[in-house]
Protein backbone atom coordinates (compact mmCIF):
# COMPACT_ATOMS: atom_id res chain seq x y z
CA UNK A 1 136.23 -113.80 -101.05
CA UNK A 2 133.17 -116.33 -99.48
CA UNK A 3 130.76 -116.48 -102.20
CA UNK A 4 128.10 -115.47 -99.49
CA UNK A 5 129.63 -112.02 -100.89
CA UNK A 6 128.67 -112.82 -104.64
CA UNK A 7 125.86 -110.68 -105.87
CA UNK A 8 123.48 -111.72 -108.85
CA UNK A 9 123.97 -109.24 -112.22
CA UNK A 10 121.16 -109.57 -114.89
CA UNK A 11 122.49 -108.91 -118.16
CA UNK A 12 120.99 -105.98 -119.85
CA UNK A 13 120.21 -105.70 -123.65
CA UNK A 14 123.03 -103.75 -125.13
CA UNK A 15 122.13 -100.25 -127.04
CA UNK A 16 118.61 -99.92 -125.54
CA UNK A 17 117.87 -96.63 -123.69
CA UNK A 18 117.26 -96.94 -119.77
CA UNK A 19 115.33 -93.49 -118.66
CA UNK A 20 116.76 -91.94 -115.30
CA UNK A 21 115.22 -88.33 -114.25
CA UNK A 22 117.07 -86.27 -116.48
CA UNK A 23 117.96 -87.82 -119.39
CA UNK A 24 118.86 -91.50 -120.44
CA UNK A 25 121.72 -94.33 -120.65
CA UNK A 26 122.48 -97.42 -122.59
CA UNK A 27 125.03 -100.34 -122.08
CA UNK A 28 126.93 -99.96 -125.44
CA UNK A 29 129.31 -103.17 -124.15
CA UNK A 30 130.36 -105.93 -121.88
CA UNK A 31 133.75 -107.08 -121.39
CA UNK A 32 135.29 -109.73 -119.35
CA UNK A 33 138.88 -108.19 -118.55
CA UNK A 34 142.05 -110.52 -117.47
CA UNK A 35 143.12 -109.17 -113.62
CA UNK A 36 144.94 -110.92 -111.55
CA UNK A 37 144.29 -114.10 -113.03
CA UNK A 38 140.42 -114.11 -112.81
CA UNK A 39 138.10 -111.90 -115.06
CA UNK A 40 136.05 -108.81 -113.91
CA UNK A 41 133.11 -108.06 -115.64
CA UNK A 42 132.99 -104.31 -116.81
CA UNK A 43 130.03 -102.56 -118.69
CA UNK A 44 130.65 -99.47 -121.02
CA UNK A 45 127.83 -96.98 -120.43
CA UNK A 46 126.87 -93.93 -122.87
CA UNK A 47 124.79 -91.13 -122.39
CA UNK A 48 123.26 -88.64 -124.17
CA UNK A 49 122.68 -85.09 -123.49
CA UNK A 50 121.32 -84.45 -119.35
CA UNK A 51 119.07 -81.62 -118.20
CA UNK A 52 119.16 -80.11 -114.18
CA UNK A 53 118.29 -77.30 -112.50
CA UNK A 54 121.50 -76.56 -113.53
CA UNK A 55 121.46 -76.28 -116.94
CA UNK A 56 122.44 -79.02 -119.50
CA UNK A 57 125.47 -80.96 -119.92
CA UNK A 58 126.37 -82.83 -122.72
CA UNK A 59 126.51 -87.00 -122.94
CA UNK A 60 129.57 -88.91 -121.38
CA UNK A 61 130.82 -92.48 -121.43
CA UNK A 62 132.00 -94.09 -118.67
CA UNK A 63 132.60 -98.04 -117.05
CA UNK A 64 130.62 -99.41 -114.22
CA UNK A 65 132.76 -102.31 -112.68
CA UNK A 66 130.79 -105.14 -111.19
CA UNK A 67 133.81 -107.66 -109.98
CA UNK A 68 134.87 -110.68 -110.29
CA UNK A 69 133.33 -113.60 -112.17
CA UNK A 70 132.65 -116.10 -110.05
CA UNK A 71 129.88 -117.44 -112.51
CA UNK A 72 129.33 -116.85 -116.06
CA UNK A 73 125.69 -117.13 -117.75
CA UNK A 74 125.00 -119.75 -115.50
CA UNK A 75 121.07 -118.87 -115.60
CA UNK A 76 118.29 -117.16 -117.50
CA UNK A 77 115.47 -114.79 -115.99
CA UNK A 78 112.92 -113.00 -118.46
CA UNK A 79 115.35 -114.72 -121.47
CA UNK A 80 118.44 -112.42 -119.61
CA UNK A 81 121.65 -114.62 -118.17
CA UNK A 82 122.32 -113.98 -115.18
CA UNK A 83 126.19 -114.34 -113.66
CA UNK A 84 127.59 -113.80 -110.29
CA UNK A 85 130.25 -111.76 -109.42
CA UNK A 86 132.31 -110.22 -106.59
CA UNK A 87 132.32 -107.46 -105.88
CA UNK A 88 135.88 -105.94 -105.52
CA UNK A 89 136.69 -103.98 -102.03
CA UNK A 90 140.36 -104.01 -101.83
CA UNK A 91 141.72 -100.03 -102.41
CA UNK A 92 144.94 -100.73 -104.57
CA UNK A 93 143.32 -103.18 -106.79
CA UNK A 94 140.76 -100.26 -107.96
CA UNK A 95 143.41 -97.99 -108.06
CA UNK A 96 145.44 -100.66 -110.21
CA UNK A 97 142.21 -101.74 -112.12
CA UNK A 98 140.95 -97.93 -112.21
CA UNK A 99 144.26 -97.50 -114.58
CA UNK A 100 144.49 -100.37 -116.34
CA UNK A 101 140.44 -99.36 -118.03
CA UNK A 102 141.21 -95.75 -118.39
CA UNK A 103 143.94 -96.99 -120.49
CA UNK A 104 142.75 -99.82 -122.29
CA UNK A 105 139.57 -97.70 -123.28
CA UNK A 106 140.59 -93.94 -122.87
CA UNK A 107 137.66 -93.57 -120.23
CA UNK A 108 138.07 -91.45 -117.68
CA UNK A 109 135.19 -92.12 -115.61
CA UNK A 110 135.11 -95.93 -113.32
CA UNK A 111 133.00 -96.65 -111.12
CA UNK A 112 132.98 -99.85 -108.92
CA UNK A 113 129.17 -100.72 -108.84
C-alpha cells in the first residue's frame, strides 16, 4: 500500500470517558499485534450501560482496528503522539485478523475503523 493511503491516528488517553448520544466509551488499551510480519495497531474499547428509544442495553467491549503501522509516535499534537497507519482493505486478511483478536482477547466484536 502507497502511503498516500496512510491516515493520521491521534492517540487517545486511555480510561477517560468519550460521551456519544446515548451513553459513553473509553479506550481501556492499545496493542501493536504481529500480522504478517508488520504490526496493526488495535484499540480495546469498553462501554458502559446505553439508553435508545429502545430500551437499555447493557455495556460491551469490543476492538476497533486501525491498520498497519507505517509510523509509530512519530509526532505530538495537544501533548498526544500521533502515528500513521494503513488502513487494511484486503477481505481474507480481516477475516484472518478478525480470528486471530477474537481469540487472542475473547472479543467478539472487530471492527476495521
Amino acid at each position: 500500500m502507497s502511503a498516500n493511503n496512510t491516515i493520521e491516528y491521534l492517540h487517545l488517553p486511555l480510561n477517560v470517558p468519550i460521551e456519544m448520544g446515548a451513553g459513553s466509551y473509553w479506550i481501556s488499551s492499545e496493542h501493536r499485534v504481529p500480522f504478517h510480519g508488520r504490526d496493526v495497531l488495535c484499540i480495546v474499547r469498553d462501554t458502559d450501560c446505553i439508553t435508545s428509544c429502545c430500551g437499555m442495553s447493557e455495556g460491551f467491549r469490543s476492538i476497533g482496528v486501525l491498520g498497519y503501522i507505517a509510523q509509530w509516535q512519530n509526532e505530538n499534537r495537544d501533548e498526544r503522539p500521533v502515528s500513521m497507519v494503513e488502513p487494511i482493505t484486503d477481505h481474507e486478511e480481516r477475516e484472518e485478523l478478525t480470528r486471530l483478536l477474537q481469540q487472542k482477547h475473547r472479543i467478539a466484536q472487530v471492527e476495521f475503523l
